[in-house]
ModelCIF file with pLDDT and N, C-alpha, C, O atoms, coordinates in Angstrom:
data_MODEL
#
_entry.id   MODEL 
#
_entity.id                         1 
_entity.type                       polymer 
_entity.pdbx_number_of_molecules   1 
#
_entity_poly.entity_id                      1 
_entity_poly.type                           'polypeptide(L)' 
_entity_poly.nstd_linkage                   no 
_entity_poly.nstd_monomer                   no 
_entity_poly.pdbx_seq_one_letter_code       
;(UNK)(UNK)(UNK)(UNK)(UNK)(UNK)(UNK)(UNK)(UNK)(UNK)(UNK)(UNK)(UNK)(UNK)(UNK)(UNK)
(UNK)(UNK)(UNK)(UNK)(UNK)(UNK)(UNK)(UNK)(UNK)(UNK)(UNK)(UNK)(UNK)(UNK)(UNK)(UNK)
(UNK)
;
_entity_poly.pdbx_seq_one_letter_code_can   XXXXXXXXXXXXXXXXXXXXXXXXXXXXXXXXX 
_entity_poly.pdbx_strand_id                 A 
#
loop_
_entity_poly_seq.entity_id 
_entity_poly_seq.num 
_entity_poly_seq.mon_id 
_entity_poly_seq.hetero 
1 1  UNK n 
1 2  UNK n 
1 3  UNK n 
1 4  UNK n 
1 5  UNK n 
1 6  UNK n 
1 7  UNK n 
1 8  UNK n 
1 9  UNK n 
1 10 UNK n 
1 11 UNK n 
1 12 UNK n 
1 13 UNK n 
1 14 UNK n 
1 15 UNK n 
1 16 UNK n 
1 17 UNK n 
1 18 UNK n 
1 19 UNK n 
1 20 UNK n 
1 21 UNK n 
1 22 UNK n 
1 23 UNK n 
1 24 UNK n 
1 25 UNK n 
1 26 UNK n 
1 27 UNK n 
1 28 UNK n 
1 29 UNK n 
1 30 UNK n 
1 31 UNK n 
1 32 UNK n 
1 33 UNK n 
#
_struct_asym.id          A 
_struct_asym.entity_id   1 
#
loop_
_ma_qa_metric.id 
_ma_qa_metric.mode 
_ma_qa_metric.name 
_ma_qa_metric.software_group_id 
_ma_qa_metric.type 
1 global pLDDT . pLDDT 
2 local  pLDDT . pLDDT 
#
_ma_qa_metric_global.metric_id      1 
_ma_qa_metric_global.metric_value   89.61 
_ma_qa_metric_global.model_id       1 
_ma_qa_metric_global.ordinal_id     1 
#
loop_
_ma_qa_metric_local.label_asym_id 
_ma_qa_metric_local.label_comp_id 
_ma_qa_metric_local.label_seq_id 
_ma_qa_metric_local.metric_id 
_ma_qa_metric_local.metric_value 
_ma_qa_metric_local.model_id 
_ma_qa_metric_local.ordinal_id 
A UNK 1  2 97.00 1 1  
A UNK 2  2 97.00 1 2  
A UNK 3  2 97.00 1 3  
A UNK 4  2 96.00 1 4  
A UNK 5  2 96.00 1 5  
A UNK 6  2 96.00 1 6  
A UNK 7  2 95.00 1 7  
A UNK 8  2 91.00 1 8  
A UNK 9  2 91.00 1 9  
A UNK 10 2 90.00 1 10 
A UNK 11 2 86.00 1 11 
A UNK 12 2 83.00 1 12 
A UNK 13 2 83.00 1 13 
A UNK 14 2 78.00 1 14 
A UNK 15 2 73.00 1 15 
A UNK 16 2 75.00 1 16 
A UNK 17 2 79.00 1 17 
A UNK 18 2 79.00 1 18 
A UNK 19 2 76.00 1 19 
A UNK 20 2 79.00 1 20 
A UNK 21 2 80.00 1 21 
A UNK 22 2 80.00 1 22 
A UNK 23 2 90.00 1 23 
A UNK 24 2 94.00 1 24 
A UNK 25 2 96.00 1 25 
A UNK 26 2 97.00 1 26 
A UNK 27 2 98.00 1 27 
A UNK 28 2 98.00 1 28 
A UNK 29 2 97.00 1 29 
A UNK 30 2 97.00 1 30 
A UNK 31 2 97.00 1 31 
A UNK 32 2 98.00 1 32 
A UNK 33 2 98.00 1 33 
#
loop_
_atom_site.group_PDB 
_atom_site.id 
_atom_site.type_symbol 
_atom_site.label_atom_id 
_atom_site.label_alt_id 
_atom_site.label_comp_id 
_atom_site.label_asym_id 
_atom_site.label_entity_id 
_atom_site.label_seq_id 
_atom_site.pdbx_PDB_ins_code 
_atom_site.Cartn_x 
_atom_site.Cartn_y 
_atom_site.Cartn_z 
_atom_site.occupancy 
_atom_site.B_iso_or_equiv 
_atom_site.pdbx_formal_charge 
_atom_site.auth_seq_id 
_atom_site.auth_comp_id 
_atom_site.auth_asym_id 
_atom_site.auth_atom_id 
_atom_site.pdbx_PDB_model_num 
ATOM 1   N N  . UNK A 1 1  ? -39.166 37.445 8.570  1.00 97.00 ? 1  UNK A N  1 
ATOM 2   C CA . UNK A 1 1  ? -39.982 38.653 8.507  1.00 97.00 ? 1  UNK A CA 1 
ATOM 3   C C  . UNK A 1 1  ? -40.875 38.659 7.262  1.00 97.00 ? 1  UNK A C  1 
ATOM 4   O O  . UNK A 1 1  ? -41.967 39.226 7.257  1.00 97.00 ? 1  UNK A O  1 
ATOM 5   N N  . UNK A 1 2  ? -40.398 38.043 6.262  1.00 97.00 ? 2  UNK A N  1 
ATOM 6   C CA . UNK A 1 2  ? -41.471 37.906 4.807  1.00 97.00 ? 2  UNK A CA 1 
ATOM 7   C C  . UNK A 1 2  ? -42.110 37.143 5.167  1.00 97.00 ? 2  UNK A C  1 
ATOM 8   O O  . UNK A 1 2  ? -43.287 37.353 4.875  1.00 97.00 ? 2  UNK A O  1 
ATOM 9   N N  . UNK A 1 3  ? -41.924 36.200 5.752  1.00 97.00 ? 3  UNK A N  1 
ATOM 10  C CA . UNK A 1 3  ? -43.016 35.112 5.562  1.00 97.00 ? 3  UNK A CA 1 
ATOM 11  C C  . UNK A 1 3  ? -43.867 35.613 6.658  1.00 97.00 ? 3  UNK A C  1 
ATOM 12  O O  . UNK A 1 3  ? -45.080 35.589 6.448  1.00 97.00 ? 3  UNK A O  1 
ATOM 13  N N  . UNK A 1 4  ? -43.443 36.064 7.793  1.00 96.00 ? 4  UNK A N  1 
ATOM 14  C CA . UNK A 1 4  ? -44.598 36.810 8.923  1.00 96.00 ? 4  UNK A CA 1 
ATOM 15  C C  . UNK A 1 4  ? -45.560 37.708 8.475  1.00 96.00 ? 4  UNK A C  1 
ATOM 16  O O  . UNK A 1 4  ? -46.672 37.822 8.991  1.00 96.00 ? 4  UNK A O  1 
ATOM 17  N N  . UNK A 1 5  ? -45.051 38.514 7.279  1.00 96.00 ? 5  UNK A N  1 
ATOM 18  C CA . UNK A 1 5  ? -45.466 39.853 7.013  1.00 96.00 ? 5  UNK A CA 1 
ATOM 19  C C  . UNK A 1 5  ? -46.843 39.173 5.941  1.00 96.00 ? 5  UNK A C  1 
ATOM 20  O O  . UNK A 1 5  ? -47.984 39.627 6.035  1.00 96.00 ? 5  UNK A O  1 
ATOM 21  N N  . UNK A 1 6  ? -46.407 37.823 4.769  1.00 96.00 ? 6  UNK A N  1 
ATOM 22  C CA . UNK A 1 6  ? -47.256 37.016 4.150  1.00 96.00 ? 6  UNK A CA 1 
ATOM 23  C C  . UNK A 1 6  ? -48.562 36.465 5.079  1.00 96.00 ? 6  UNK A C  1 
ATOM 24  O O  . UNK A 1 6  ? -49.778 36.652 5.068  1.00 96.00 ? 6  UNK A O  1 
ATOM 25  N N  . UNK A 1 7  ? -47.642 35.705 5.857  1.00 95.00 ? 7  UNK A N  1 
ATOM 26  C CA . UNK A 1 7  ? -48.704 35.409 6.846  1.00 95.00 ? 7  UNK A CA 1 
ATOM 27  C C  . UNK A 1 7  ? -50.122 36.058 7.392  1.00 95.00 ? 7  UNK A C  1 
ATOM 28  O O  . UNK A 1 7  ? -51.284 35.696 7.577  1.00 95.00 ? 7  UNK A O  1 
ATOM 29  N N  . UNK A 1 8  ? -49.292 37.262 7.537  1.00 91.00 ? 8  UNK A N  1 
ATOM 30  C CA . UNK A 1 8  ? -50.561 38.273 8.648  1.00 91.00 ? 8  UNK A CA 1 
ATOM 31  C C  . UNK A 1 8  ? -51.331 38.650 7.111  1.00 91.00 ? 8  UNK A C  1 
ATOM 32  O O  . UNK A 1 8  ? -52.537 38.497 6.918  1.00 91.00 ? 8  UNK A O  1 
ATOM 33  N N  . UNK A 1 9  ? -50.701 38.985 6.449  1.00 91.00 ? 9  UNK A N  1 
ATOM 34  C CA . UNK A 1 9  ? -52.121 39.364 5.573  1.00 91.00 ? 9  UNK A CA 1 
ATOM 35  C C  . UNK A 1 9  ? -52.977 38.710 4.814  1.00 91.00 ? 9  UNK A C  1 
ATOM 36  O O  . UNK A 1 9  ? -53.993 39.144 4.271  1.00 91.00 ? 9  UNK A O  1 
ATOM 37  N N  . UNK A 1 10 ? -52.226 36.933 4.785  1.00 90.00 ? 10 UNK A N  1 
ATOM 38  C CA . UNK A 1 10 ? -53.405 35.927 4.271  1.00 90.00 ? 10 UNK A CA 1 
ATOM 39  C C  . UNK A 1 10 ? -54.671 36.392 5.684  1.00 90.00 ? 10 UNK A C  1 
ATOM 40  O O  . UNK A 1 10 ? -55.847 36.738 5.579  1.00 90.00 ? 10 UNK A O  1 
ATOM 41  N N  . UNK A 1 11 ? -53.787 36.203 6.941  1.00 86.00 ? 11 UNK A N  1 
ATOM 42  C CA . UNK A 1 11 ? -55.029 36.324 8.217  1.00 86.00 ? 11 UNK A CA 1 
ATOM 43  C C  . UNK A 1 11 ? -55.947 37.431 7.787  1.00 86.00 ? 11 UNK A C  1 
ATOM 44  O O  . UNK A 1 11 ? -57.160 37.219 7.800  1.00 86.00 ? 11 UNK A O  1 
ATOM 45  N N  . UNK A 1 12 ? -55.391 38.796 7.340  1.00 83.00 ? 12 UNK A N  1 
ATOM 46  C CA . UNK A 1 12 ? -56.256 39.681 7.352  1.00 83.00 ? 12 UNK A CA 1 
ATOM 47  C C  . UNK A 1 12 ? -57.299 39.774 6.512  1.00 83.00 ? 12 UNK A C  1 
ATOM 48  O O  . UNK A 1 12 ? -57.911 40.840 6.585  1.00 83.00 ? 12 UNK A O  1 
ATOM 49  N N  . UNK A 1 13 ? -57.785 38.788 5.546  1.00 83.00 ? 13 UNK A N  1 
ATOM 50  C CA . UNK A 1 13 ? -58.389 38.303 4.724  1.00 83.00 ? 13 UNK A CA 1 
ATOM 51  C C  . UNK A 1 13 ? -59.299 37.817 5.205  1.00 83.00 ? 13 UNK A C  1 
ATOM 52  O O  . UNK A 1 13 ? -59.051 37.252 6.271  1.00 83.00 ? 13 UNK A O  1 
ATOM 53  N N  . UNK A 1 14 ? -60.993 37.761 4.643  1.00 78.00 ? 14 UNK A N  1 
ATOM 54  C CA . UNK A 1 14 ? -62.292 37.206 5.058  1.00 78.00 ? 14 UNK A CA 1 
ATOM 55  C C  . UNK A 1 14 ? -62.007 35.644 4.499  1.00 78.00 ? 14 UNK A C  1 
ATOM 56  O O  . UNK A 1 14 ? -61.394 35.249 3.507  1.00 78.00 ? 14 UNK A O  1 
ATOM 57  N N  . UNK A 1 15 ? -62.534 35.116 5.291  1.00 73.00 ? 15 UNK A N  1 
ATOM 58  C CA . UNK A 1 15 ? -62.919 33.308 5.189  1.00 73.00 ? 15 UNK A CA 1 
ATOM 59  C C  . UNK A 1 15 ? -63.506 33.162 3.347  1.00 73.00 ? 15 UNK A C  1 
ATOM 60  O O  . UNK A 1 15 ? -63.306 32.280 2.512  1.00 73.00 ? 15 UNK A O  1 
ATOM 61  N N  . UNK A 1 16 ? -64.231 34.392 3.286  1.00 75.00 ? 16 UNK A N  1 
ATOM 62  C CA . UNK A 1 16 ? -65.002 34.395 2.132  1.00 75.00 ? 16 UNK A CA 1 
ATOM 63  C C  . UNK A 1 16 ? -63.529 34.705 0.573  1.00 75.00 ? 16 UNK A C  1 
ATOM 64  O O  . UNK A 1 16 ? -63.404 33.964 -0.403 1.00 75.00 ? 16 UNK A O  1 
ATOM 65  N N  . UNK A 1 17 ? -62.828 35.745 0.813  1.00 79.00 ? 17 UNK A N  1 
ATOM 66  C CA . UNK A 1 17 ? -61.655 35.649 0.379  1.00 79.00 ? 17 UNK A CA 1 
ATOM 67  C C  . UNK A 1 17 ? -60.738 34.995 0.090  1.00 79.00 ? 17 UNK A C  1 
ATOM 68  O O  . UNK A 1 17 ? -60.053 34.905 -0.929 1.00 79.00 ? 17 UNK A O  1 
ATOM 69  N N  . UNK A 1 18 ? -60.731 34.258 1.562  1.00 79.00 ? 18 UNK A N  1 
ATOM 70  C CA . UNK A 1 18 ? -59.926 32.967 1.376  1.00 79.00 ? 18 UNK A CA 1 
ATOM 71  C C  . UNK A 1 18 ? -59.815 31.981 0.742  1.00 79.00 ? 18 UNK A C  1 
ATOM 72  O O  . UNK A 1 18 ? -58.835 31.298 0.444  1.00 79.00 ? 18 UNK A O  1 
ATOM 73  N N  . UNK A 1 19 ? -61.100 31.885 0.480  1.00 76.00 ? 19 UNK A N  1 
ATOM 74  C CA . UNK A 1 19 ? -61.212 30.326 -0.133 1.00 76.00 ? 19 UNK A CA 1 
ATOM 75  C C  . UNK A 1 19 ? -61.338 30.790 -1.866 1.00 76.00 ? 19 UNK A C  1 
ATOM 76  O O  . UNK A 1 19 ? -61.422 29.975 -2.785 1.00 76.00 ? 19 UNK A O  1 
ATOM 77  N N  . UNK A 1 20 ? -61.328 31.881 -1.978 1.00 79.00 ? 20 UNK A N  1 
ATOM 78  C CA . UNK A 1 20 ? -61.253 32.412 -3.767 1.00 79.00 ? 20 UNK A CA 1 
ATOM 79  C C  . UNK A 1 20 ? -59.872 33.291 -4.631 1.00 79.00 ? 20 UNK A C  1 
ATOM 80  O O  . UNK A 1 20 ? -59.789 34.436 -5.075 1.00 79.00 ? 20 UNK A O  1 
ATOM 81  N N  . UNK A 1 21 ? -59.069 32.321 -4.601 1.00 80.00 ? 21 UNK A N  1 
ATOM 82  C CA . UNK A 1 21 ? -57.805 32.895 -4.828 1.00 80.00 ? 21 UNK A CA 1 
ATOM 83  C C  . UNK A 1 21 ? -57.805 32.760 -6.366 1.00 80.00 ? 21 UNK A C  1 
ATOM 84  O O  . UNK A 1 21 ? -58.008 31.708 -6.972 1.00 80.00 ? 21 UNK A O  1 
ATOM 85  N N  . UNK A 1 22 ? -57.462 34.391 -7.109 1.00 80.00 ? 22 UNK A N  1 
ATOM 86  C CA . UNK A 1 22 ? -57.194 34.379 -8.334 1.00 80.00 ? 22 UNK A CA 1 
ATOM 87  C C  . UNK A 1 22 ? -55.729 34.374 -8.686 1.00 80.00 ? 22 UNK A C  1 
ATOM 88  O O  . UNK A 1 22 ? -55.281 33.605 -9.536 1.00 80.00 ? 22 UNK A O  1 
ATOM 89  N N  . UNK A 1 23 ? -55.112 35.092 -8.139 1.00 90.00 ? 23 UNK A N  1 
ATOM 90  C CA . UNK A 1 23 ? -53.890 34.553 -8.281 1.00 90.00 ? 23 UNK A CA 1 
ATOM 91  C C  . UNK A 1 23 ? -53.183 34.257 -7.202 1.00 90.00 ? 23 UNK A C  1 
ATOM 92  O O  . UNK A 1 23 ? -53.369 34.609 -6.037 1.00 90.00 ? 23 UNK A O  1 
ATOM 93  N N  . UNK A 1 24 ? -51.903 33.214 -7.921 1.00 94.00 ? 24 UNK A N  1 
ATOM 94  C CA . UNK A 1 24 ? -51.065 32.037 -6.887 1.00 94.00 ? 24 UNK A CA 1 
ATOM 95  C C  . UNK A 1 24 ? -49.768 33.453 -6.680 1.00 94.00 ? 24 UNK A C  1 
ATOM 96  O O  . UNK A 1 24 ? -48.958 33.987 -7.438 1.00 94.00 ? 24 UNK A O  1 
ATOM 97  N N  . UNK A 1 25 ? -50.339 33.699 -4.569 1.00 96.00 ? 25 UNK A N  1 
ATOM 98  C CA . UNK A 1 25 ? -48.846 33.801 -4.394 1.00 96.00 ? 25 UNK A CA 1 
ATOM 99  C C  . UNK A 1 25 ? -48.221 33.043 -3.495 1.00 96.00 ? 25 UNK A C  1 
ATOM 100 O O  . UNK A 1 25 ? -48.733 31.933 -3.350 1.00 96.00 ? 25 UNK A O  1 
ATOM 101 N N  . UNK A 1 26 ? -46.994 33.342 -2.641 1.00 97.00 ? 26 UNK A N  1 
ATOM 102 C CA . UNK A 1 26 ? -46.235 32.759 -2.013 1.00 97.00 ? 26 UNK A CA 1 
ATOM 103 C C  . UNK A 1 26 ? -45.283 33.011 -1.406 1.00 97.00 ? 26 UNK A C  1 
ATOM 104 O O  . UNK A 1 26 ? -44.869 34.142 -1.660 1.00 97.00 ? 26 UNK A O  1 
ATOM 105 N N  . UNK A 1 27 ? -44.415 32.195 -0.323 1.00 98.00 ? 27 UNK A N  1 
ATOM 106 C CA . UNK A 1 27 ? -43.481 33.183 -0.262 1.00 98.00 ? 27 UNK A CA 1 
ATOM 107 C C  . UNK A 1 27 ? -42.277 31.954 0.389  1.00 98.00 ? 27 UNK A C  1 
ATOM 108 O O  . UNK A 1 27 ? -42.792 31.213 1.226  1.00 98.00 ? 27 UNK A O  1 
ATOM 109 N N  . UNK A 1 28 ? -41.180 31.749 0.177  1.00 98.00 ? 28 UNK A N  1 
ATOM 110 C CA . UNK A 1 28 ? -39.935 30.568 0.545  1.00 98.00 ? 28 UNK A CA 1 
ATOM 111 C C  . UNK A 1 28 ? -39.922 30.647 2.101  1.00 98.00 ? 28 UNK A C  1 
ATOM 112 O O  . UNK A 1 28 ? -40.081 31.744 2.636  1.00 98.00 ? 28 UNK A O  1 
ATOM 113 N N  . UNK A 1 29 ? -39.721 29.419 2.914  1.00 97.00 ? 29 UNK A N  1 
ATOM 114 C CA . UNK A 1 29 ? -39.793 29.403 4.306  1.00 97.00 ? 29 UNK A CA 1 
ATOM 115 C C  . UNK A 1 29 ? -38.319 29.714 4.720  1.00 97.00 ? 29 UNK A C  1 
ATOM 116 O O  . UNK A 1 29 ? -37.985 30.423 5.669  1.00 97.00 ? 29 UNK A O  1 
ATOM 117 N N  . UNK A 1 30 ? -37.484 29.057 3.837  1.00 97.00 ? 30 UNK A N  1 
ATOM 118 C CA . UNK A 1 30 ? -35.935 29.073 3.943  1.00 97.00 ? 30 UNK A CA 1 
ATOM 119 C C  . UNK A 1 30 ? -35.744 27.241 4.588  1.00 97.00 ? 30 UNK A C  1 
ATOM 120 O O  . UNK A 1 30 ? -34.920 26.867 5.422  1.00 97.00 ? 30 UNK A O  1 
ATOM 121 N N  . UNK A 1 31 ? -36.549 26.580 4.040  1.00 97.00 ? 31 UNK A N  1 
ATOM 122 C CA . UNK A 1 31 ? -36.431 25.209 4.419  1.00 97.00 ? 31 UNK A CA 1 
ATOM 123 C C  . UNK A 1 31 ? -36.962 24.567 3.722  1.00 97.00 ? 31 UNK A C  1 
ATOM 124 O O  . UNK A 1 31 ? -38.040 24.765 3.160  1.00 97.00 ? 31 UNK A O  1 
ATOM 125 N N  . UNK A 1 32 ? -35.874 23.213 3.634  1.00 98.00 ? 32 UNK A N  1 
ATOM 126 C CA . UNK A 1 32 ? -36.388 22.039 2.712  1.00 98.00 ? 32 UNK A CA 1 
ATOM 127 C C  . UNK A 1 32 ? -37.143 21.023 3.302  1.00 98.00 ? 32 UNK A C  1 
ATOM 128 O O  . UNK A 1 32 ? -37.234 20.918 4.525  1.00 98.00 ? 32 UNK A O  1 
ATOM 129 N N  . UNK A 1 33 ? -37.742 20.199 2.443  1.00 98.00 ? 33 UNK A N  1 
ATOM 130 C CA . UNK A 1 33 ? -37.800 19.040 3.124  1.00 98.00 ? 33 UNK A CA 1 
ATOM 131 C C  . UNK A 1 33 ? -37.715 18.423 2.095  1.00 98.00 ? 33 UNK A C  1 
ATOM 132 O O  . UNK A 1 33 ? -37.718 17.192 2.113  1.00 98.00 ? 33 UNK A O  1 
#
């Protein structure tokens, strides 16, 4: 559910947004590799 909830709101973000990230976030998948 965090990472869905991360997800949808990188989507809800303009292309133009996207590509200008001031700050680093993130969020754990619950998997390694």
């Amino acid at each position: 559910e965090e990472v869905k909830a991360f997800v949808d709101k990188i989507k809800a973000m303009s292309t133009k947004e996207r590509g200008i990230v001031e700050e680093k976030e993130g969020v754990f998948t619950g998997k390694y590799a």
